[in-house]
Protein backbone atom coordinates (compact mmCIF):
# COMPACT_ATOMS: atom_id res chain seq x y z
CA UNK A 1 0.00 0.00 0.00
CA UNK A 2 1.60 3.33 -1.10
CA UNK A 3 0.73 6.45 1.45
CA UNK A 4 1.13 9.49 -0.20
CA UNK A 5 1.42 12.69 1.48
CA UNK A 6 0.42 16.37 0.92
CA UNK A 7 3.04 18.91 -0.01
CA UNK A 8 2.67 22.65 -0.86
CA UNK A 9 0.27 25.18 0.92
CA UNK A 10 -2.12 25.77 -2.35
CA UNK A 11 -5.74 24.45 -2.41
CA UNK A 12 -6.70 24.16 -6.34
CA UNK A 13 -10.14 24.45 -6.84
CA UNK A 14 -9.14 21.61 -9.72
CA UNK A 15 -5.42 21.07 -9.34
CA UNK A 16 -4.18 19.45 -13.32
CA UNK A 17 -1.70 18.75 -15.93
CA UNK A 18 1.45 18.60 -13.72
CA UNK A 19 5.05 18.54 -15.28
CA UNK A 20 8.02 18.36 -13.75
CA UNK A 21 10.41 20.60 -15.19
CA UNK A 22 14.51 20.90 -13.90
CA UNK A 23 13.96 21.56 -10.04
CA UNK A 24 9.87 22.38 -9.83
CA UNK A 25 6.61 20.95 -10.48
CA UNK A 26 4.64 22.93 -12.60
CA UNK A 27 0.49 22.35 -12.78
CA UNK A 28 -2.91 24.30 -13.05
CA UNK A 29 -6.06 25.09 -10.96
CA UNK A 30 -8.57 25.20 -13.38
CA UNK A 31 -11.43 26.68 -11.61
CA UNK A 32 -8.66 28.98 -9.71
CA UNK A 33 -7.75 30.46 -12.99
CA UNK A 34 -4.04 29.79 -12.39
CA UNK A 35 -1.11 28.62 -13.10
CA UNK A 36 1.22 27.26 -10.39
CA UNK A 37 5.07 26.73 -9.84
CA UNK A 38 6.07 24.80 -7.15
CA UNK A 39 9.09 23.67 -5.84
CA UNK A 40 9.13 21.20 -3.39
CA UNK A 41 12.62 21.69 -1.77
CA UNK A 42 11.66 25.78 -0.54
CA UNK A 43 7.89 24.40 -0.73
CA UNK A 44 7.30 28.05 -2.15
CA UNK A 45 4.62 28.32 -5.05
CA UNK A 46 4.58 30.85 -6.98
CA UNK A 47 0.96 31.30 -8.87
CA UNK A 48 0.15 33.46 -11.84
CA UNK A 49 -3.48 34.77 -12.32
CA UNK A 50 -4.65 34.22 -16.09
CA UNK A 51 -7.71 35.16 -15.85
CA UNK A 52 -9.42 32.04 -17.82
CA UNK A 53 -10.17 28.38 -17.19
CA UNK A 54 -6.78 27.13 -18.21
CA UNK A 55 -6.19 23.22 -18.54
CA UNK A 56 -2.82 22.21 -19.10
CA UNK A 57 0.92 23.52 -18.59
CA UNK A 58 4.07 23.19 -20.28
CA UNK A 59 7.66 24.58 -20.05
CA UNK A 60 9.20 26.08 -22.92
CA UNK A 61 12.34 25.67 -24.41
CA UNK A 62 13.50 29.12 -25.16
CA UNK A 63 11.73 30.37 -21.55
CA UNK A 64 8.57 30.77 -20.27
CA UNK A 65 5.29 28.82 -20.24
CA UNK A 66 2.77 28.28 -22.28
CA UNK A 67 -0.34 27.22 -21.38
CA UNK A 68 -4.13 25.93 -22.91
CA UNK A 69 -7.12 27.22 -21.84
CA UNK A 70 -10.97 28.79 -22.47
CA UNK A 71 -8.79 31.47 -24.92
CA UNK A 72 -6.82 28.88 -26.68
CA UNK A 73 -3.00 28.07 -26.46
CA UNK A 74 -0.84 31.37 -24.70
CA UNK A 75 2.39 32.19 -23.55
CA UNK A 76 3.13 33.19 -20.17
CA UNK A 77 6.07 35.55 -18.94
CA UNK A 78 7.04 34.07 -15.34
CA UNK A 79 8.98 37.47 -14.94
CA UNK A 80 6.08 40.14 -16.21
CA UNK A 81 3.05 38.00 -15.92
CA UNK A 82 2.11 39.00 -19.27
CA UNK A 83 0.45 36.66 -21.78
CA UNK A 84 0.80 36.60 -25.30
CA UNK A 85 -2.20 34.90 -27.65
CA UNK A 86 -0.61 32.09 -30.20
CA UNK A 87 -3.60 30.33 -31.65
CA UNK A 88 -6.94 29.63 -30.81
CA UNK A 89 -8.40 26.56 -33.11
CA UNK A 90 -11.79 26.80 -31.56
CA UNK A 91 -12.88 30.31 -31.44
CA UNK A 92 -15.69 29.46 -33.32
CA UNK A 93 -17.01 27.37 -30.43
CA UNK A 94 -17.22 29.16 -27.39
CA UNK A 95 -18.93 26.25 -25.55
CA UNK A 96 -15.34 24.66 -25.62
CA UNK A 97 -12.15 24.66 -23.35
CA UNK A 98 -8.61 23.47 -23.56
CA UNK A 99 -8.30 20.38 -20.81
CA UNK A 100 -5.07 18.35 -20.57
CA UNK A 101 -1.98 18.55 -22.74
CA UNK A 102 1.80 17.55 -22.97
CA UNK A 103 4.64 18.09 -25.57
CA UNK A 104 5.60 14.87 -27.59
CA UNK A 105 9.44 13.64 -27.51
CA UNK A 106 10.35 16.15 -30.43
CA UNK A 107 8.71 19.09 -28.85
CA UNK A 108 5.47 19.47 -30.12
CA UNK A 109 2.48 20.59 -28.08
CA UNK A 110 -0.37 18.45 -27.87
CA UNK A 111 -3.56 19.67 -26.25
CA UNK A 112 -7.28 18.65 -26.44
CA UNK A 113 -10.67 20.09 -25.50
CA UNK A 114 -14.05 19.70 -23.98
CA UNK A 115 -17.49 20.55 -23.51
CA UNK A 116 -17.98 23.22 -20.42
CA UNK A 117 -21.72 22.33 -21.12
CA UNK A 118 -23.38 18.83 -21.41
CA UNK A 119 -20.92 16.00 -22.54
CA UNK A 120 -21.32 15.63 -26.08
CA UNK A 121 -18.24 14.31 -28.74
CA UNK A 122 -17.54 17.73 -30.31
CA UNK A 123 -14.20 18.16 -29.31
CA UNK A 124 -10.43 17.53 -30.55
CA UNK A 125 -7.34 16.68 -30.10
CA UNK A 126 -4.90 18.72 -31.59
CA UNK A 127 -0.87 19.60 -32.36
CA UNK A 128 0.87 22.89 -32.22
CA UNK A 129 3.98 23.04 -34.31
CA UNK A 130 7.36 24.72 -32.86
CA UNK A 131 6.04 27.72 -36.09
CA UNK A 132 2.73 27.82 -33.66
CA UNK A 133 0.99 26.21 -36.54
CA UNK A 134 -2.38 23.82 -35.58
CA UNK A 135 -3.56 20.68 -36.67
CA UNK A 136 -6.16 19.15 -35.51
CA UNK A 137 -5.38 15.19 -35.63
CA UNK A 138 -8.31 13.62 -33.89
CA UNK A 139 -12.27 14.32 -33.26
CA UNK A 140 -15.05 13.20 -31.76
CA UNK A 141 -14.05 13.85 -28.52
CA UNK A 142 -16.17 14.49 -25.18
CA UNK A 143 -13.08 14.78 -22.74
CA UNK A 144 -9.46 14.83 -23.59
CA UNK A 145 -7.15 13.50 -21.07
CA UNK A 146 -4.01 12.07 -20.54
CA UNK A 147 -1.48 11.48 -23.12
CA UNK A 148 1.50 9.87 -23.12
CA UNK A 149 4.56 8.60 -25.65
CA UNK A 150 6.70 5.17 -25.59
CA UNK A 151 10.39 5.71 -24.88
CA UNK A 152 11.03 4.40 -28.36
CA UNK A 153 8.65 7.15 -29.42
CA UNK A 154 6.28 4.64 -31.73
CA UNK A 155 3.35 4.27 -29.67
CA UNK A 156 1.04 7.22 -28.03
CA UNK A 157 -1.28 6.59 -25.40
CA UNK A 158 -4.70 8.87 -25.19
CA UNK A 159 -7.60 9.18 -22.61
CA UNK A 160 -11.19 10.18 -23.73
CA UNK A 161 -12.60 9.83 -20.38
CA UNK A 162 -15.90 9.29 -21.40
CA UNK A 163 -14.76 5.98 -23.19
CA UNK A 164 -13.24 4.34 -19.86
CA UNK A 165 -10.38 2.89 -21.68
CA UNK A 166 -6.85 4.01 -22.95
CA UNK A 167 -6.34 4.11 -26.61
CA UNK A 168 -3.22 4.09 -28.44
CA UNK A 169 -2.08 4.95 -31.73
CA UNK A 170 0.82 4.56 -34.07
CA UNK A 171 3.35 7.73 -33.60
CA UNK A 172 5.75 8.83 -35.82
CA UNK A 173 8.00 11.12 -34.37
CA UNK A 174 9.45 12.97 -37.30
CA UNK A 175 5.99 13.73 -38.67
CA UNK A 176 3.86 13.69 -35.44
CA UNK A 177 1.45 11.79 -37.53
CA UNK A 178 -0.85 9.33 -35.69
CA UNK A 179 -3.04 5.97 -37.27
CA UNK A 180 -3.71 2.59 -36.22
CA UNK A 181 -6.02 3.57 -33.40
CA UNK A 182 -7.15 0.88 -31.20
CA UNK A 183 -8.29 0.40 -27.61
CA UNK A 184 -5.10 -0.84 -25.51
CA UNK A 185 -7.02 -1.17 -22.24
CA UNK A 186 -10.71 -1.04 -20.95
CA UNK A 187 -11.06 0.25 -17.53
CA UNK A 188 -14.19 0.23 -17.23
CA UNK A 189 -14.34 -2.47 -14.90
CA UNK A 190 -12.56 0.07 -12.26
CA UNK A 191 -14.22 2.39 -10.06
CA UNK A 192 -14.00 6.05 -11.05
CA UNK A 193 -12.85 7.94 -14.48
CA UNK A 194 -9.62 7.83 -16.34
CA UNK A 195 -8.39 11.17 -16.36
CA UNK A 196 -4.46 12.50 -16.06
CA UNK A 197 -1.78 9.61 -17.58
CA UNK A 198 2.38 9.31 -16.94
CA UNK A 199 4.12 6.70 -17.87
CA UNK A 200 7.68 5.22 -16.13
CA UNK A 201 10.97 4.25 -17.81
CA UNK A 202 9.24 0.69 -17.77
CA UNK A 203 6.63 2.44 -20.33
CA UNK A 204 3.94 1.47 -17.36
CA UNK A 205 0.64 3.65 -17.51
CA UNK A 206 0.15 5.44 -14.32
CA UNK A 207 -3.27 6.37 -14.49
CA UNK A 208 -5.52 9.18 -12.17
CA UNK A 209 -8.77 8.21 -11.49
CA UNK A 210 -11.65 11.21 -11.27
CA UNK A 211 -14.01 10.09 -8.72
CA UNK A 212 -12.12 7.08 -8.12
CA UNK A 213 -9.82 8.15 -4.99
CA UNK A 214 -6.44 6.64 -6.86
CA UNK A 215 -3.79 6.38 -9.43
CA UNK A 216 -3.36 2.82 -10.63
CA UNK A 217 -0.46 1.65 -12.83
CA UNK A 218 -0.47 -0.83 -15.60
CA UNK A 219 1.98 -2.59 -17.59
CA UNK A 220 1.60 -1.65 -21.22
CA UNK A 221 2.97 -5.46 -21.87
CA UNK A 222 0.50 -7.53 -20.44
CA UNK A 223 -2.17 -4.87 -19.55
CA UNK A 224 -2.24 -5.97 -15.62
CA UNK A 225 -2.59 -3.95 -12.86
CA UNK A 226 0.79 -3.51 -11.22
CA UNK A 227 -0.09 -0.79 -8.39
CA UNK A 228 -2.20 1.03 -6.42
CA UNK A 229 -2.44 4.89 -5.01
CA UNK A 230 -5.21 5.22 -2.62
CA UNK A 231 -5.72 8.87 -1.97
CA UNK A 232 -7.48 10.76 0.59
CA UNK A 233 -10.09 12.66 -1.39
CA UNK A 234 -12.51 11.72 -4.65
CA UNK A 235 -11.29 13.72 -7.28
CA UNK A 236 -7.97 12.62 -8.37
CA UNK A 237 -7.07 14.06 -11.49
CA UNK A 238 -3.80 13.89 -12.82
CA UNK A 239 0.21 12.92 -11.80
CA UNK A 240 3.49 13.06 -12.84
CA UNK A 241 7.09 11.52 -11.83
CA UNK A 242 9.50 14.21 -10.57
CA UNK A 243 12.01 14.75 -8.22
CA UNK A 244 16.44 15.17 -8.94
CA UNK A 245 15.66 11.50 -9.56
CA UNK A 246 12.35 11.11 -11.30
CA UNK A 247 11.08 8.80 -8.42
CA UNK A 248 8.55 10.87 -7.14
CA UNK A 249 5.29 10.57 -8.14
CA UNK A 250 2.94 13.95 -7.74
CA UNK A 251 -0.34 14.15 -7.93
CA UNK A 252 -3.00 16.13 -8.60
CA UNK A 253 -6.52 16.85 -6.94
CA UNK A 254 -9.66 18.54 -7.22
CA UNK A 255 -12.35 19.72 -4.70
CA UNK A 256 -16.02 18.61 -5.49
CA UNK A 257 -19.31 20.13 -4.93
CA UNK A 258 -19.68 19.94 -1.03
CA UNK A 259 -16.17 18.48 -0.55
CA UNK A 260 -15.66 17.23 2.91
CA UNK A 261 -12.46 15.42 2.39
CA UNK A 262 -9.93 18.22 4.19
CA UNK A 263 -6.21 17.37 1.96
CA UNK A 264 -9.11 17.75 -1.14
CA UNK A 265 -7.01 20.00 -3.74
CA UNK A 266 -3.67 19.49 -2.13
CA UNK A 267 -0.61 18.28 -4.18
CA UNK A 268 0.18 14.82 -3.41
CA UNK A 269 3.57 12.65 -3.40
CA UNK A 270 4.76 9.45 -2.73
CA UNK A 271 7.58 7.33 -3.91
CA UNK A 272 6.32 3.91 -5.54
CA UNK A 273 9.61 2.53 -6.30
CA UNK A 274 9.76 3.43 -10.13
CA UNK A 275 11.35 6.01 -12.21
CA UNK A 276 9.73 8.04 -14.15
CA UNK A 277 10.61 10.00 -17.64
CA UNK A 278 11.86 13.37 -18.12
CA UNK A 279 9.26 15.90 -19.46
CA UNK A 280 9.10 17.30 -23.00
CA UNK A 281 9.30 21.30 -22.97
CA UNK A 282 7.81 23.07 -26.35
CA UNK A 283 10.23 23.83 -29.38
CA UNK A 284 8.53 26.76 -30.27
């Protein structure tokens, strides 16, 4: 039985999407309207204001963030706070928001949306270029998730949470085309909703469950569970291996309507005895 503890001081309203990046995890509060920095030596946070639901986080190459959100993909100064508009492939549908995202092993960003209104499939999944162009490379979707990429880079892993199961596709690195989609594991049969995804140098899928109370990890070989998180509150959204040796697992949570859980919206860690992979920062 793992026991993970909370770190930081900040309550997300919905904590998501965190990264590690060189000494600091960085994740989102959706609801908050923010974007977080943490670093969990100090334990200081420092939090930018955006002023939008904002659903994923990444760090960039050349400096700064950029984030996805209600407003579409944007660039954050850390120093100035100010935020810079790159591309907005939805603006036509205002019903929409950005959800979780992550860059791909050459640098790409890939982000997805949702519904804010009834779950219906009229979202995407789509890839922004290190020239900030957009492509949108899959549809149909009611509520895009995790994602995730193979060390040997030919396999991505997706989460439409809606579908309760992980599906995984055919990835071609130089390209960042995807095909061959198929379902590489139902888990349905598991109490609560697939939501946030890492994956471990073992390519294991560590998997947060919404309104499951846990982060379970499979093997991508055999497709058996191989471990358990039990956490302290319901809404258990996302996670991500960090730490000077990637053995840290953090993990994020979000407060529900009424929430009496009291570590609800806290940062979580625990060490499971794994190693994770080093996070992908944007080219562009």
């Amino acid at each position: 039985m793992l026991s993970p503890e909370p770190t930081g001081n900040h309550i997300s309203l919905w904590g998501e999407g965190p990264i590690w990046h060189r000494d600091r995890l960085l994740y989102v509060d959706i609801e908050g309207h923010k974007v977080i920095a943490f670093n969990p030596l100090t334990q200081q946070e420092k939090i930018w204001e955006v002023g939008e639901r904002v659903g994923t986080v990444v760090a960039r190459e050349a400096g700064g963030i950029l984030f996805a959100g209600e407003l579409g993909i944007s660039l954050l100064d850390e120093e100035t706070g100010s935020i810079t508009r790159l591309a907005d492939p939805e603006s036509d549908q205002r019903g929409n928001r950005f959800n979780d995202g992550k860059c791909d092993p050459a640098g790409r960003f890939w982000a997805g949306t949702m519904p804010l209104g009834e779950r219906k499939p009229v979202a995407s999944l789509y890839c922004m270029e290190a020239d900030h162009s957009v492509t949108k490379k899959f549809s149909n979707v009611t509520v895009s998730n995790g994602l995730v990429w193979t060390k040997d880079t030919l396999t991505m892993y997706y989460i439409d949470t809606p579908r309760k199961n992980v599906l995984a596709f055919d990835f071609d690195v130089k390209t960042g085309a995807i095909s061959n989609e198929r379902v590489a594991l139902d888990v349905a049969s598991y109490s609560g909703n697939p939501d946030g995804m890492t994956i471990d140098d073992q390519d294991r899928l560590w998997i947060a469950f919404c309104h499951g109370s846990a982060v379970r990890c499979f093997d991508s070989q055999t497709w058996k569970l191989e471990a358990e998180v039990p956490l302290p509150c319901e809404e258990v959204t996302a996670c991500a291996f960090g730490g000077a040796d990637l053995q840290d697992l953090y993990i994020s949570t979000g407060l529900k309507k009424n929430e009496t859980a009291p570590l609800a919206g806290r940062i979580f860690v625990t060490r499971p005895g794994v190693t994770g992979v080093k996070g992908f920062t944007f080219a562009g």
